[in-house]
Protein backbone atom coordinates (compact mmCIF):
# COMPACT_ATOMS: atom_id res chain seq x y z
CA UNK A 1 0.00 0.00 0.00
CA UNK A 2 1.17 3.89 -1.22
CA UNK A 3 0.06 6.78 0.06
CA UNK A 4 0.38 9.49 -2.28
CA UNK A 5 0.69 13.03 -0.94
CA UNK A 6 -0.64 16.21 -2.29
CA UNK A 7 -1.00 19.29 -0.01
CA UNK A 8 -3.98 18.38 2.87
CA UNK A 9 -4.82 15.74 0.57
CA UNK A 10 -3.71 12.06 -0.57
CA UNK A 11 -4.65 9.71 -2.45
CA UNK A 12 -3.93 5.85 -0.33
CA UNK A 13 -3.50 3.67 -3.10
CA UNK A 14 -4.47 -0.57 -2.03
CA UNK A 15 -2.84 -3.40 -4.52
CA UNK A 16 -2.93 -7.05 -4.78
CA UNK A 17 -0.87 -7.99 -7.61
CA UNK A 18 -2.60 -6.63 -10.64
CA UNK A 19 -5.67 -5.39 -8.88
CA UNK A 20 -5.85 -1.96 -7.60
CA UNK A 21 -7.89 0.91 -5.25
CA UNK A 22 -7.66 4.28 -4.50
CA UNK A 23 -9.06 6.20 -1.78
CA UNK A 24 -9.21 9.68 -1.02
CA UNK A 25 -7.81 10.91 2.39
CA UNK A 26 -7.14 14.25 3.83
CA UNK A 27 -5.49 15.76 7.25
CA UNK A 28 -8.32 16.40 9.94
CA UNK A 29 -7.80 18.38 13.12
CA UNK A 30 -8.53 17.49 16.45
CA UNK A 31 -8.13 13.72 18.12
CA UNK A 32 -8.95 12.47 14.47
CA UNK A 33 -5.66 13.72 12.73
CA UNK A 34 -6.50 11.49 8.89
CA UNK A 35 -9.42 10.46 7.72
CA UNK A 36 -9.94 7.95 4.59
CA UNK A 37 -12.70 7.80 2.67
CA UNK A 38 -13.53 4.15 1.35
CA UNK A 39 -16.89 3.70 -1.40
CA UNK A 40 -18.39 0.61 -0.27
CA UNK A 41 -21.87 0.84 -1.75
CA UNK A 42 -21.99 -2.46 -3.59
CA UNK A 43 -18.14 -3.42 -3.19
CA UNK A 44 -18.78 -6.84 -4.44
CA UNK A 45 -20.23 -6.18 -7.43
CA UNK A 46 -17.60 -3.04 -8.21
CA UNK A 47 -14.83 -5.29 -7.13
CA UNK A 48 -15.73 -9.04 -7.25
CA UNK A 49 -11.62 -9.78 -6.63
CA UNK A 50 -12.31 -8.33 -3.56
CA UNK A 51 -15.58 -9.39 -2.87
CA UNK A 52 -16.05 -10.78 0.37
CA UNK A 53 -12.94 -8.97 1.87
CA UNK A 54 -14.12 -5.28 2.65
CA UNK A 55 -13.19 -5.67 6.30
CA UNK A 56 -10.44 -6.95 5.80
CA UNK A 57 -8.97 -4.47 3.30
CA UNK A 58 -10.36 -1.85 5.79
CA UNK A 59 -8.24 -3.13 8.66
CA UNK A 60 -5.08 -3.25 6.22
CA UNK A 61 -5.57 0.01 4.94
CA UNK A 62 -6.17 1.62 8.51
CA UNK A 63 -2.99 -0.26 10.17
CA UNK A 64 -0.98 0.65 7.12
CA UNK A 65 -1.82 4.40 7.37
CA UNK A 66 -0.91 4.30 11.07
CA UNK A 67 2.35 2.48 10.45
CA UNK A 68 3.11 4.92 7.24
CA UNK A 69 2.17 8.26 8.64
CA UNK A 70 0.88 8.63 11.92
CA UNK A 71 2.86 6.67 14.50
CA UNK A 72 1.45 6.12 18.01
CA UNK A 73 -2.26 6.55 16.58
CA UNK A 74 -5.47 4.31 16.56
CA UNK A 75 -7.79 3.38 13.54
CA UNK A 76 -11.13 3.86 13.73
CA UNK A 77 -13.35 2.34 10.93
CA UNK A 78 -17.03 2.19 10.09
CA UNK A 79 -17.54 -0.47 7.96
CA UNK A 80 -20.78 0.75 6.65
CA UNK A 81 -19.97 4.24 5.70
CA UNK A 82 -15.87 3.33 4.62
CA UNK A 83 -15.12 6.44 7.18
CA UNK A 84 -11.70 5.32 8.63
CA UNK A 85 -10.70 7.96 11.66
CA UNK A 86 -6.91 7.90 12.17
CA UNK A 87 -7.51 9.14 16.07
CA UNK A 88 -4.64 10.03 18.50
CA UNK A 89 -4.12 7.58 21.52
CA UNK A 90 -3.64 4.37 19.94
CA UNK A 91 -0.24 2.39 21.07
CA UNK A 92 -0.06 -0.22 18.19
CA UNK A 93 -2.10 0.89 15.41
CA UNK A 94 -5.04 -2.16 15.74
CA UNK A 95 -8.16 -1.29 14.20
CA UNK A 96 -11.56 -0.25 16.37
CA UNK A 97 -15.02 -1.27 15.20
């Protein structure tokens, strides 16, 4: 997983092997310092390689942002809206419900 940078902005880009995602992110302020932005209305049918897997490519995606750019933080992820909340006060990164 990539995150691409761009101001307030970023684009965190998912692969597995040819197969690819991007989501939008952007810098929030308060506890929530990142927040990712993940389209799952009908994520089976848009991506049937994936099907199946959308919380588990939520948790990955969460961790991996906490390992790649904010250190020391939690993430937080609705599975129903795709909101993932990077939020201060996490000591390993693990993923909340």
């Amino acid at each position: 997983m990539t995150i691409e940078d761009f101001g307030r902005c970023a684009y965190v880009h998912y692969r597995e092997g040819d197969n690819h995602l991007r989501f939008d992110a952007e810098l929030l302020s308060g506890d929530a310092v990142v927040g990712v932005w993940v389209p799952v209305e009908r994520w089976d049918e848009n991506h049937p390689w994936a099907a199946g897997r959308l919380r588990a490519i939520l948790d990955v995606v969460g961790m991996e942002v906490v390992r790649q750019r904010a250190p020391g933080c939690r993430a937080d992820i609705e599975e129903v809206t795709g909101w993932i909340s990077i939020r201060e006060g996490g000591a390993d990164g693990r993923a909340g419900a």
